[in-house]
C-alpha atoms as a PDB file:
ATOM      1  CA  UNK A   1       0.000   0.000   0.000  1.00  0.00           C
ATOM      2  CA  UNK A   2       1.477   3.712  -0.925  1.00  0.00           C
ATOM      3  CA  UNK A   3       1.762   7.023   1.201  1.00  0.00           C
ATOM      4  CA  UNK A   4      -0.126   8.539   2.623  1.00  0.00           C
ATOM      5  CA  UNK A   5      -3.329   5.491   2.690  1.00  0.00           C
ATOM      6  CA  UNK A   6      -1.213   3.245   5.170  1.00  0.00           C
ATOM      7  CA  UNK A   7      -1.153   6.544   7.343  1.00  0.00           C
ATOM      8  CA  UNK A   8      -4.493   6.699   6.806  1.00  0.00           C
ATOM      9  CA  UNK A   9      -5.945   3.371   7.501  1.00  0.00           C
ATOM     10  CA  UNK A  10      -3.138   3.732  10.775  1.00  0.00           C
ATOM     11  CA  UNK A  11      -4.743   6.530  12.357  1.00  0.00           C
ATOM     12  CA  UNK A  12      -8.103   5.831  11.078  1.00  0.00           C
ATOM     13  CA  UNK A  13      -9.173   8.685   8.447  1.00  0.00           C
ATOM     14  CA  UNK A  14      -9.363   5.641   6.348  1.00  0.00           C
ATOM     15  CA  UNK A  15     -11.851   3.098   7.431  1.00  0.00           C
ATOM     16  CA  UNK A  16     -12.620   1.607   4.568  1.00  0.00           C
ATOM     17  CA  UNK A  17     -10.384  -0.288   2.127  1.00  0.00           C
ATOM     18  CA  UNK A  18     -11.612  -0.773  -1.273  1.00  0.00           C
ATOM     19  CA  UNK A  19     -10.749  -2.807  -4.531  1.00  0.00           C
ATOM     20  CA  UNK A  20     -12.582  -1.607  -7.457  1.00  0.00           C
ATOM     21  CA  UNK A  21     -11.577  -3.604 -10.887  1.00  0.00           C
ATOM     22  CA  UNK A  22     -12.536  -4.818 -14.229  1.00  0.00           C
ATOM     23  CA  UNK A  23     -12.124  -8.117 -13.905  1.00  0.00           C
ATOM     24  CA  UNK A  24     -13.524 -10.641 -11.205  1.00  0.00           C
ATOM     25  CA  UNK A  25     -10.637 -11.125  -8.614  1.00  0.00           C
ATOM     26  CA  UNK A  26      -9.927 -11.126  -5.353  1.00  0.00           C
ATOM     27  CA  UNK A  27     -10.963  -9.957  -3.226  1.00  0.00           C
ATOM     28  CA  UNK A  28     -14.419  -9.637  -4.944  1.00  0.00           C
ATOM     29  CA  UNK A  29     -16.778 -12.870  -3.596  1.00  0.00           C
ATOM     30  CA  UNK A  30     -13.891 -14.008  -1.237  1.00  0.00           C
ATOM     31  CA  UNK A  31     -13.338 -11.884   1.820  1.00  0.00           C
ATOM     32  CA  UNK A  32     -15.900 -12.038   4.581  1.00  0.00           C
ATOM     33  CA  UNK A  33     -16.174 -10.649   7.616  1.00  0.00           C
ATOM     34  CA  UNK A  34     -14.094 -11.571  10.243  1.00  0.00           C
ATOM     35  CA  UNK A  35     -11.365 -11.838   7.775  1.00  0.00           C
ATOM     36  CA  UNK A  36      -7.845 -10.951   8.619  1.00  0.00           C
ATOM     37  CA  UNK A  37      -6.210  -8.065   6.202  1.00  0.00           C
ATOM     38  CA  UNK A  38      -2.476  -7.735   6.145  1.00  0.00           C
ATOM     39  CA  UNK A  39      -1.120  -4.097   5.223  1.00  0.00           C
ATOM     40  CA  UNK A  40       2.184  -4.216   3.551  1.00  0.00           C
ATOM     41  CA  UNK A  41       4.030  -1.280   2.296  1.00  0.00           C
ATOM     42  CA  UNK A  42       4.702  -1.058  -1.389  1.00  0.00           C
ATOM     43  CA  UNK A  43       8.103  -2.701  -1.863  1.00  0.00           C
ATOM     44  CA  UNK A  44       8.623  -2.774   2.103  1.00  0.00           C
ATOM     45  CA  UNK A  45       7.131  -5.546   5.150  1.00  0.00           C
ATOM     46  CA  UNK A  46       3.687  -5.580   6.855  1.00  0.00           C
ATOM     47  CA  UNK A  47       3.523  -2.421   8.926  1.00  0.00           C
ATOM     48  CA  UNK A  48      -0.010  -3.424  10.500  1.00  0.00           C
ATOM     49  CA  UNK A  49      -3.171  -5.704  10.596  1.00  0.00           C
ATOM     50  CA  UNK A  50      -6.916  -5.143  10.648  1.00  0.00           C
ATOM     51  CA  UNK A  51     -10.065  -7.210  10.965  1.00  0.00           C
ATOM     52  CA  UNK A  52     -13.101  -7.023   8.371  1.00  0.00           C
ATOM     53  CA  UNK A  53     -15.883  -5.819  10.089  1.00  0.00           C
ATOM     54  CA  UNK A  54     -18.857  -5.748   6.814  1.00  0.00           C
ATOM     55  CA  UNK A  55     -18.555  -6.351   3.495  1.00  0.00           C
ATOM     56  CA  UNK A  56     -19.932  -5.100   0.414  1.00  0.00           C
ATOM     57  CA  UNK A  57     -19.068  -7.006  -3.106  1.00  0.00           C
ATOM     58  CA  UNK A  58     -21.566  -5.008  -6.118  1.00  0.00           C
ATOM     59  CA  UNK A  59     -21.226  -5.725  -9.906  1.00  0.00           C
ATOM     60  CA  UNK A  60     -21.538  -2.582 -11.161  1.00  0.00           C
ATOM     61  CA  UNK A  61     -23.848  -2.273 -14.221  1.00  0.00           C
ATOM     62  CA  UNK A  62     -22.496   1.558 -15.384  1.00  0.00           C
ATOM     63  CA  UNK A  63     -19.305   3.798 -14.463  1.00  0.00           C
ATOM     64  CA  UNK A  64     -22.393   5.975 -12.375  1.00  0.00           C
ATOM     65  CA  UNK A  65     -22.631   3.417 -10.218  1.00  0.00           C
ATOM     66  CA  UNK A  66     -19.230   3.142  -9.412  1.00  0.00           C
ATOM     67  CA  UNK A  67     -18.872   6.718  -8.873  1.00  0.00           C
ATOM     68  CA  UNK A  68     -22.224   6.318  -6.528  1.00  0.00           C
ATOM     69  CA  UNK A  69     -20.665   4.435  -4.274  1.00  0.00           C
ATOM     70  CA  UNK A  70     -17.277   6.205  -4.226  1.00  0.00           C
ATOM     71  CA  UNK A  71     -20.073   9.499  -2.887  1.00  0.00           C
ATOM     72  CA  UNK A  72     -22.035   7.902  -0.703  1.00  0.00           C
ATOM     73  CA  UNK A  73     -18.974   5.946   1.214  1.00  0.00           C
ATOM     74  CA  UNK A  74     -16.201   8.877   0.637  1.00  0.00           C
ATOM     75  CA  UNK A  75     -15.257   9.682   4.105  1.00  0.00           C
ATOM     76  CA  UNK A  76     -14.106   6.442   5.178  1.00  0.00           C
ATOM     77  CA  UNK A  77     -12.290   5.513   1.491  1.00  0.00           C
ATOM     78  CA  UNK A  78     -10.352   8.838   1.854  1.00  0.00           C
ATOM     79  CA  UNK A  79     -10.255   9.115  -2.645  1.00  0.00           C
ATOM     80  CA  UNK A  80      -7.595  11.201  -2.992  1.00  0.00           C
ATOM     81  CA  UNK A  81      -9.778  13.940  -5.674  1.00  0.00           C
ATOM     82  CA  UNK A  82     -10.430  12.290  -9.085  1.00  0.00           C
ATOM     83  CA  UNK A  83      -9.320   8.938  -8.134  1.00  0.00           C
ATOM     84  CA  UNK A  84     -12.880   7.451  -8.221  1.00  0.00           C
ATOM     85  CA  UNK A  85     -13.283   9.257 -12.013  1.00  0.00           C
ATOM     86  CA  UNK A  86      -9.868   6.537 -12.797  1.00  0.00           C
ATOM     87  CA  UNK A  87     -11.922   3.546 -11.942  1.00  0.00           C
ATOM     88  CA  UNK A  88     -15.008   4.062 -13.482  1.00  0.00           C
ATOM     89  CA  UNK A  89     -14.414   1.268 -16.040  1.00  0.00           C
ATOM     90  CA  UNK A  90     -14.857  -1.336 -12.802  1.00  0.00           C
ATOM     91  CA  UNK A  91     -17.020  -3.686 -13.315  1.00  0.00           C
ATOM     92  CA  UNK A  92     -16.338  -5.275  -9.584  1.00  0.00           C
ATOM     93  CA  UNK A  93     -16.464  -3.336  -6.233  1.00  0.00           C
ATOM     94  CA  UNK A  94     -15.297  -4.523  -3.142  1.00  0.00           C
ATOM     95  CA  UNK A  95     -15.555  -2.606   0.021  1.00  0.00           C
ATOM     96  CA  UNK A  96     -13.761  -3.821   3.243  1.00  0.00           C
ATOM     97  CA  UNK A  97     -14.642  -1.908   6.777  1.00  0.00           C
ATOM     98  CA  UNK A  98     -11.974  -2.007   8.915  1.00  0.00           C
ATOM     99  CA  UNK A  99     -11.867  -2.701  12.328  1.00  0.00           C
ATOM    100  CA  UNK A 100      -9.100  -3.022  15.550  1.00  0.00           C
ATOM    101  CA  UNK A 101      -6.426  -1.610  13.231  1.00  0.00           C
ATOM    102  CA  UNK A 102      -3.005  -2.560  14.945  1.00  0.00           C
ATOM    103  CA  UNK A 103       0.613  -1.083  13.967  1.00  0.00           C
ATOM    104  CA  UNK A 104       3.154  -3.965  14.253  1.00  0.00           C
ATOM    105  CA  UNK A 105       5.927  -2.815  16.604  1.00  0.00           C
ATOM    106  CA  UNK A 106       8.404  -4.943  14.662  1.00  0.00           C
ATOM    107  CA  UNK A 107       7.428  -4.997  11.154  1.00  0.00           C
ATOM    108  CA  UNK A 108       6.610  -8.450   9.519  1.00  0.00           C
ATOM    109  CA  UNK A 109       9.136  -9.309   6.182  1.00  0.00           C
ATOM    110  CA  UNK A 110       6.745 -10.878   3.520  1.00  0.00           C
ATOM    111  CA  UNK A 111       8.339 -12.455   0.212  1.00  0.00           C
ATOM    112  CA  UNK A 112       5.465 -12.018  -2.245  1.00  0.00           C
ATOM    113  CA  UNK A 113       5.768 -13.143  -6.009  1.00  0.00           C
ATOM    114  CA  UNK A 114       4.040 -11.004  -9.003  1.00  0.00           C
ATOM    115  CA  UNK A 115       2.224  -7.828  -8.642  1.00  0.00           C
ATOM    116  CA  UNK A 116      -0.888  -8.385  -7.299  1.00  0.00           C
ATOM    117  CA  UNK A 117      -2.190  -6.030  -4.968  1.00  0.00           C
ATOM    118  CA  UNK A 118      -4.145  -8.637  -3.291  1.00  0.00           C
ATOM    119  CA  UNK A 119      -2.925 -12.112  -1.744  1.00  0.00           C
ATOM    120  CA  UNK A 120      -5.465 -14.509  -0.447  1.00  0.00           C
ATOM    121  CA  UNK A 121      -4.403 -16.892   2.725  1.00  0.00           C
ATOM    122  CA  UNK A 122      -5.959 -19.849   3.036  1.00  0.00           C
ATOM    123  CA  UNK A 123      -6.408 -20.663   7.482  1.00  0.00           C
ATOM    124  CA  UNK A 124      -4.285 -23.640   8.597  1.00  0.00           C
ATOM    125  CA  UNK A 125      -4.069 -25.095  12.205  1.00  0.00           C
ATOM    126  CA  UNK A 126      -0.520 -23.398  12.721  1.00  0.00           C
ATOM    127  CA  UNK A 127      -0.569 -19.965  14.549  1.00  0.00           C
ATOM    128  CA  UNK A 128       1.920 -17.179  13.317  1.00  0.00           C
ATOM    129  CA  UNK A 129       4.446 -15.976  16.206  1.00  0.00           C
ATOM    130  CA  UNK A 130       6.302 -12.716  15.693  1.00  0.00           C
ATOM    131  CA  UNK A 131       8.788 -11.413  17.767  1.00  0.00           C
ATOM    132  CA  UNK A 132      11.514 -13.585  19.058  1.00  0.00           C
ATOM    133  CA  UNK A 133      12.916 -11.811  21.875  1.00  0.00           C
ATOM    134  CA  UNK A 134      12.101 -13.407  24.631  1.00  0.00           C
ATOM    135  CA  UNK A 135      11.796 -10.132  27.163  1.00  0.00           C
ATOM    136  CA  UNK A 136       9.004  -9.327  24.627  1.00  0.00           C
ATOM    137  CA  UNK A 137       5.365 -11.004  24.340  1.00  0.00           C
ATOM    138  CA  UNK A 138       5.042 -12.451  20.616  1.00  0.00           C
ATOM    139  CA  UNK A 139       2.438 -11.006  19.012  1.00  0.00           C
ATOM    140  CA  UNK A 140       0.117 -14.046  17.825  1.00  0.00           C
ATOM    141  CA  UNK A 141      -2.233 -14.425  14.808  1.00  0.00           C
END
């Protein structure tokens, strides 16, 4: 994620996370409340971590629509100006509300291959530990 929305989601001008995109990917029909979402900075490690509080996923028919709900949601998607004009040929909204957004106080290294903007996790049994100085409670996911 670029400056200044990872400052933004951090101290909570930006509440809402969206993906808006032309073709049918994630995180469009996939993430679900609850979910976990990881914020990485462009080219650098996981900074901090949020929970999904509601979901919207719309199919917009028209670029009105998707300019609709850029209006009627704009104060927590903190659209830099003209950025919803950019993505009017969307065809797929998602809309993430954010919840319990936590810095990391040591940031979490991530190698991630291609340039997707969004990596789906698939839950396992194990539970991520990071930290591993032992004066220092682990932070657990």
């Amino acid at each position: 994620m670029v400056e200044p929305y990872l400052s933004f989601v951090v101290d909570g001008r930006k509440r809402i996370e969206s993906r808006l995109t032309k073709n049918r990917i994630a995180p469009f029909g996939r993430a679900a409340s609850g979910d976990i979402v990881l914020f990485k900075r462009s080219g650098g490690p996981i900074t901090a971590v949020a929970f999904v509080g509601r979901v919207l996923h719309r199919e917009t028919r028209s670029s009105e629509e998707v300019g609709v709900l850029a209006s009627r949601y704009a104060d927590g998607l903190s659209y830099e100006v003209g950025y919803a004009d950019s993505k009017r040929d969307a065809r797929y909204a998602t809309l993430l509300w954010l919840r319990d957004v936590t810095t990391l106080q040591v940031p979490l290294a991530l190698k991630k291959r291609g340039r997707q903007s969004w990596v789906t996790v698939e839950p396992t049994d194990r539970r991520v530990v990071v930290g591993d100085d032992v004066d220092q409670q682990p932070a657990l996911f």
